[in-house]
Protein backbone atom coordinates (compact mmCIF):
# COMPACT_ATOMS: atom_id res chain seq x y z
CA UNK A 1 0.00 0.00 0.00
CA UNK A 2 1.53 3.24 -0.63
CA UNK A 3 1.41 6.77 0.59
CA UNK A 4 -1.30 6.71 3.58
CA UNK A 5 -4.57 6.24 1.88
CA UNK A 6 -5.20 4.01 4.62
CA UNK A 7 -6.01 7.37 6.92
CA UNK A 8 -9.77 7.42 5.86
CA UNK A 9 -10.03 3.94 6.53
CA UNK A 10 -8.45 4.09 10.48
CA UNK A 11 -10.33 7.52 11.04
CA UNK A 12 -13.76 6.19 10.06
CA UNK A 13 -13.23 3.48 12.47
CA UNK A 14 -12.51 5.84 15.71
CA UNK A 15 -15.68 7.16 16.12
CA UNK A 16 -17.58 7.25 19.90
CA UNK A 17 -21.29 5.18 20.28
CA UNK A 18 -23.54 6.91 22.88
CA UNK A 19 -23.27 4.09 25.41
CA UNK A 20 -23.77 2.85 28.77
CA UNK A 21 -21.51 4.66 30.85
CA UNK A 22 -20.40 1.43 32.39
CA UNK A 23 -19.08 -0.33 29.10
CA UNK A 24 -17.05 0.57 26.37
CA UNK A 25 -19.44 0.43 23.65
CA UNK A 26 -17.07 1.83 21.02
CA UNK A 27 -15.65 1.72 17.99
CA UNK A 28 -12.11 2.44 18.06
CA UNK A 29 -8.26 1.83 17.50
CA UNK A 30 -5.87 1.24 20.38
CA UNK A 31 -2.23 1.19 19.46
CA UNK A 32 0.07 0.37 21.80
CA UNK A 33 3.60 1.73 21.62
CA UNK A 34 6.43 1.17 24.09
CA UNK A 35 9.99 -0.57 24.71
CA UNK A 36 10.82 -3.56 24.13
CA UNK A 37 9.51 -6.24 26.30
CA UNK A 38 7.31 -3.93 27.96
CA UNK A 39 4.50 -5.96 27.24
CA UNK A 40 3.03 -4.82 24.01
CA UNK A 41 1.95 -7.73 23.03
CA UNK A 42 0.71 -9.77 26.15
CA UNK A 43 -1.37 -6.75 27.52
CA UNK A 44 -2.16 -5.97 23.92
CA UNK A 45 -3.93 -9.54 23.52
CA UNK A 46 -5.49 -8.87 26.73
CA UNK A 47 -6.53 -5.11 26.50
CA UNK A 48 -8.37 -6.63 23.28
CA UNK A 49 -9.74 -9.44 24.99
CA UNK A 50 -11.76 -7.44 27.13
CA UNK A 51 -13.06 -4.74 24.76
CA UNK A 52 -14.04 -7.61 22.32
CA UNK A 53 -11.82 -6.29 19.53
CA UNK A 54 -9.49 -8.22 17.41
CA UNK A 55 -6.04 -8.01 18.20
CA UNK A 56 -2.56 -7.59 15.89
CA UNK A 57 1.16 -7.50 16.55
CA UNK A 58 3.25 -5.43 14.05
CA UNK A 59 5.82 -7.06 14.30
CA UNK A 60 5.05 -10.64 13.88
CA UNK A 61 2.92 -9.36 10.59
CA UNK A 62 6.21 -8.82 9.57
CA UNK A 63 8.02 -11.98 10.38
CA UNK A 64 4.93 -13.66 8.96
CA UNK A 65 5.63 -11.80 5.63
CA UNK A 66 9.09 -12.16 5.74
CA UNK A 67 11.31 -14.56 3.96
CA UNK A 68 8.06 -16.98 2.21
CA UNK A 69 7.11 -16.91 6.44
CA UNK A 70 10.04 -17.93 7.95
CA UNK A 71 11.78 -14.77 8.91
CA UNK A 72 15.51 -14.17 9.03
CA UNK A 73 17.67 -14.91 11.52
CA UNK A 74 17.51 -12.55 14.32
CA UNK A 75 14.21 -11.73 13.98
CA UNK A 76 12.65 -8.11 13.41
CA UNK A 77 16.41 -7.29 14.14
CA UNK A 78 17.53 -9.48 11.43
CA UNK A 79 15.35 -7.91 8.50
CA UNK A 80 16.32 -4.21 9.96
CA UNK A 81 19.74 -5.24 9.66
CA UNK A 82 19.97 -7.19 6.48
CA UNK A 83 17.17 -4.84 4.61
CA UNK A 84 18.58 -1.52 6.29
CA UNK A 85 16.67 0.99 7.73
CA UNK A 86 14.69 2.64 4.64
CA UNK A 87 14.03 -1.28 3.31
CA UNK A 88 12.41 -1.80 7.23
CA UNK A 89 10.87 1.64 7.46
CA UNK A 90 8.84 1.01 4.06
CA UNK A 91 7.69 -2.71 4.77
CA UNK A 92 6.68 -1.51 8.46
CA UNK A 93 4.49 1.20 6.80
CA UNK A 94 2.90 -1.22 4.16
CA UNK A 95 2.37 -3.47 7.02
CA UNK A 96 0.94 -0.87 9.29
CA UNK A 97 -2.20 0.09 6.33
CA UNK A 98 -2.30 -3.66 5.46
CA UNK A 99 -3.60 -3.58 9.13
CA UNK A 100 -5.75 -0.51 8.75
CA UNK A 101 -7.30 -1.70 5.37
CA UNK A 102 -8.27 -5.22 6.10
CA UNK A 103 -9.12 -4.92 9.75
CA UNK A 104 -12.82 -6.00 10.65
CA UNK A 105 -15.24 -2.72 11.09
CA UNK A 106 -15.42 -2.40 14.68
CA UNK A 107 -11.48 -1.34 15.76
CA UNK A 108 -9.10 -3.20 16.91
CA UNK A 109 -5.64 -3.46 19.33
CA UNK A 110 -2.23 -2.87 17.43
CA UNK A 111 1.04 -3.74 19.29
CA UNK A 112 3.38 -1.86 17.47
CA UNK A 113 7.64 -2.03 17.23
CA UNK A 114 9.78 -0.01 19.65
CA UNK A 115 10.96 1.77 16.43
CA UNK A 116 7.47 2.22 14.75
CA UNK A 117 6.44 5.74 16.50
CA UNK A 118 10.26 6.81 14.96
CA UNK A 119 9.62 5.59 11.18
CA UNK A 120 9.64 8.43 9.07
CA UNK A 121 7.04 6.74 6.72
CA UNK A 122 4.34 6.58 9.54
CA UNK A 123 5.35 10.16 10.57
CA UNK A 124 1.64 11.69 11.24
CA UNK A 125 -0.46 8.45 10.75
CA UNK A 126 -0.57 6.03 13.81
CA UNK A 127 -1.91 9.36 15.57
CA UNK A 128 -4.88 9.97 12.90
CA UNK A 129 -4.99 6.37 13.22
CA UNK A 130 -6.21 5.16 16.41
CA UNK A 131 -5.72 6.44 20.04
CA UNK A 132 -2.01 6.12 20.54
CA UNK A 133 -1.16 4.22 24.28
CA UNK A 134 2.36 4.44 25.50
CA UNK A 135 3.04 1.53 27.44
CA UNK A 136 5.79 3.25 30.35
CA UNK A 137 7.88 0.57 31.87
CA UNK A 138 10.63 1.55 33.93
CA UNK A 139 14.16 1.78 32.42
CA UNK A 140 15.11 -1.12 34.90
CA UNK A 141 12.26 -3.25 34.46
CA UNK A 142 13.15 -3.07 30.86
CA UNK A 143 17.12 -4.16 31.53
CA UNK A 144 15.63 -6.57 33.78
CA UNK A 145 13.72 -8.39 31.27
CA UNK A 146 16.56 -8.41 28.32
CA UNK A 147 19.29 -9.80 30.26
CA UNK A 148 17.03 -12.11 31.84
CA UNK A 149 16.57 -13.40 28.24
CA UNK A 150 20.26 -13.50 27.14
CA UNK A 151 21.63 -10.43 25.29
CA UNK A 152 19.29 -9.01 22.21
CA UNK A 153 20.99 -8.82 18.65
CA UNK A 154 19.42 -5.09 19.83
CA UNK A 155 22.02 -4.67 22.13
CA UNK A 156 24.53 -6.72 20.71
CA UNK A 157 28.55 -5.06 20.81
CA UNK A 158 30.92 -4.02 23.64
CA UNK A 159 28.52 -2.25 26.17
CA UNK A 160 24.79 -3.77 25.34
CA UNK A 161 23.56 -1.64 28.66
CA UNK A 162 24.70 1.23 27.54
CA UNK A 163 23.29 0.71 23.84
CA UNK A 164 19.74 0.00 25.58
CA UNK A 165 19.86 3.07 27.95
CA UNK A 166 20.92 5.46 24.80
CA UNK A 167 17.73 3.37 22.56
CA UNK A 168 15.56 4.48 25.79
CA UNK A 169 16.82 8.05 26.09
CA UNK A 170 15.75 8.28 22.37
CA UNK A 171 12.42 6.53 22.52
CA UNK A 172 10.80 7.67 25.57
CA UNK A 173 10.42 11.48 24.47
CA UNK A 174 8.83 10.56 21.43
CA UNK A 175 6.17 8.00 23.04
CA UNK A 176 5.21 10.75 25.04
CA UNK A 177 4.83 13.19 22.63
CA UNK A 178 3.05 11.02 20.38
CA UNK A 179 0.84 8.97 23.22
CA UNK A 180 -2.87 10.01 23.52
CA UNK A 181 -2.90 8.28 27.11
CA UNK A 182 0.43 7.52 28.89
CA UNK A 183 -0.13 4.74 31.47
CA UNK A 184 2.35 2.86 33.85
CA UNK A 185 3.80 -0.22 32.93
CA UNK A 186 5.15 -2.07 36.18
CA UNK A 187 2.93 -4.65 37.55
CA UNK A 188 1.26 -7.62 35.72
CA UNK A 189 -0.04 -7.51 31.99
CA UNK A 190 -3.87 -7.74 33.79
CA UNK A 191 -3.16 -4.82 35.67
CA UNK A 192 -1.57 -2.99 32.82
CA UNK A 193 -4.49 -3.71 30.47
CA UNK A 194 -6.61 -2.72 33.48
CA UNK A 195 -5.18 0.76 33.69
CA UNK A 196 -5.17 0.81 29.98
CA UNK A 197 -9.35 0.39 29.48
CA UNK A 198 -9.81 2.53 32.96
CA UNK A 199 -7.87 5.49 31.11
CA UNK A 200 -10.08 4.88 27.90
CA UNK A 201 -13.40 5.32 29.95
CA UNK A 202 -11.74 8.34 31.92
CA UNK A 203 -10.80 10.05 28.74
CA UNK A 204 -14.20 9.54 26.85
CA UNK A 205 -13.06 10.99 23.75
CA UNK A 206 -10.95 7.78 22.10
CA UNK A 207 -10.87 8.61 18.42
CA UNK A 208 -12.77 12.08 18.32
């Protein structure tokens, strides 16, 4: 798909029912931005879960689509690495209104990449698209979880700590610049999803 004549189709879908005041009756988009292993995806499939929407992770889309399927080695780091940056940037984007275009009507739950909110190819639409969620997980929590997994090809080279802190130092600013609703991301993915759909029926305004 190319430009972002997907924008019609994402902003038709954020429009507010009149509802009870006691249940999201809604049709919307929820993307969820944040670090990596923050939780995207396990509090996205849950978030989704509970509003009755479907669910979709970015970046497994593009594993799915990559290499006939299989994906390269290394993962999403492997295609931004053997693809370069403006070869990932592009395919992210196509991915992203692949999403928008062939989602059900009704909205839906995105997980997005860490590096989605900074592609210069989505620059304006994942804001028009849906209401943006930024998923804040303490710097440490975030360490925590990587080296608790072995090293990421993210981080690999002489000082992987400080290559994530420098990544986070990037990232944050722009997740909160860009989030419509900034929530906190210790605890468990049920409480996370919890504050998540509490913060949608606080705001009342999703898409509008």
């Amino acid at each position: 798909m190319s430009g972002f004549d997907f924008y019609t189709v994402c902003i038709n879908r954020c429009l507010l029912f009149s509802a009870d005041p006691g249940k999201l009756f809604v049709v919307m988009n929820v993307i969820l931005m944040g670090m990596k292993h923050c939780g995207k995806s396990t509090v996205g499939a849950l978030l989704a879960k509970s509003l009755s929407l479907p669910f979709f992770d970015l970046d497994a889309l593009l594993l799915a689509e990559s290499e006939g399927g299989g994906g390269p080695p290394g993962g999403i780091e492997g295609i931004f690495r053997r693809r370069g940056p403006e070869t990932f940037f592009r395919l992210e984007a196509d991915a992203f209104g692949s999403i928008c275009s062939s989602a059900p009507p009704g909205g839906f739950v995105l997980a997005l990449g860490g590096r989605a909110p900074l592609n210069p190819f989505l620059a304006g639409a994942l804001e028009q698209c849906g209401v943006l969620v930024y998923i804040n997980t303490p710097f440490a929590t975030i360490r925590r979880r990587i080296l608790a997994r072995g090293t990421s090809v993210l981080l690999d080279g002489a000082d992987p700590e400080k290559t994530l802190r420098s990544l986070y130092d990037e990232r944050h600013p722009v997740y909160v610049r860009l989030a419509r609703l900034v929530v906190d991301g210790s605890g468990s993915p049920e409480e996370i999803a919890g504050r998540i759909e509490a913060g949608l029926r606080k705001e009342r305004t999703y898409g509008g």
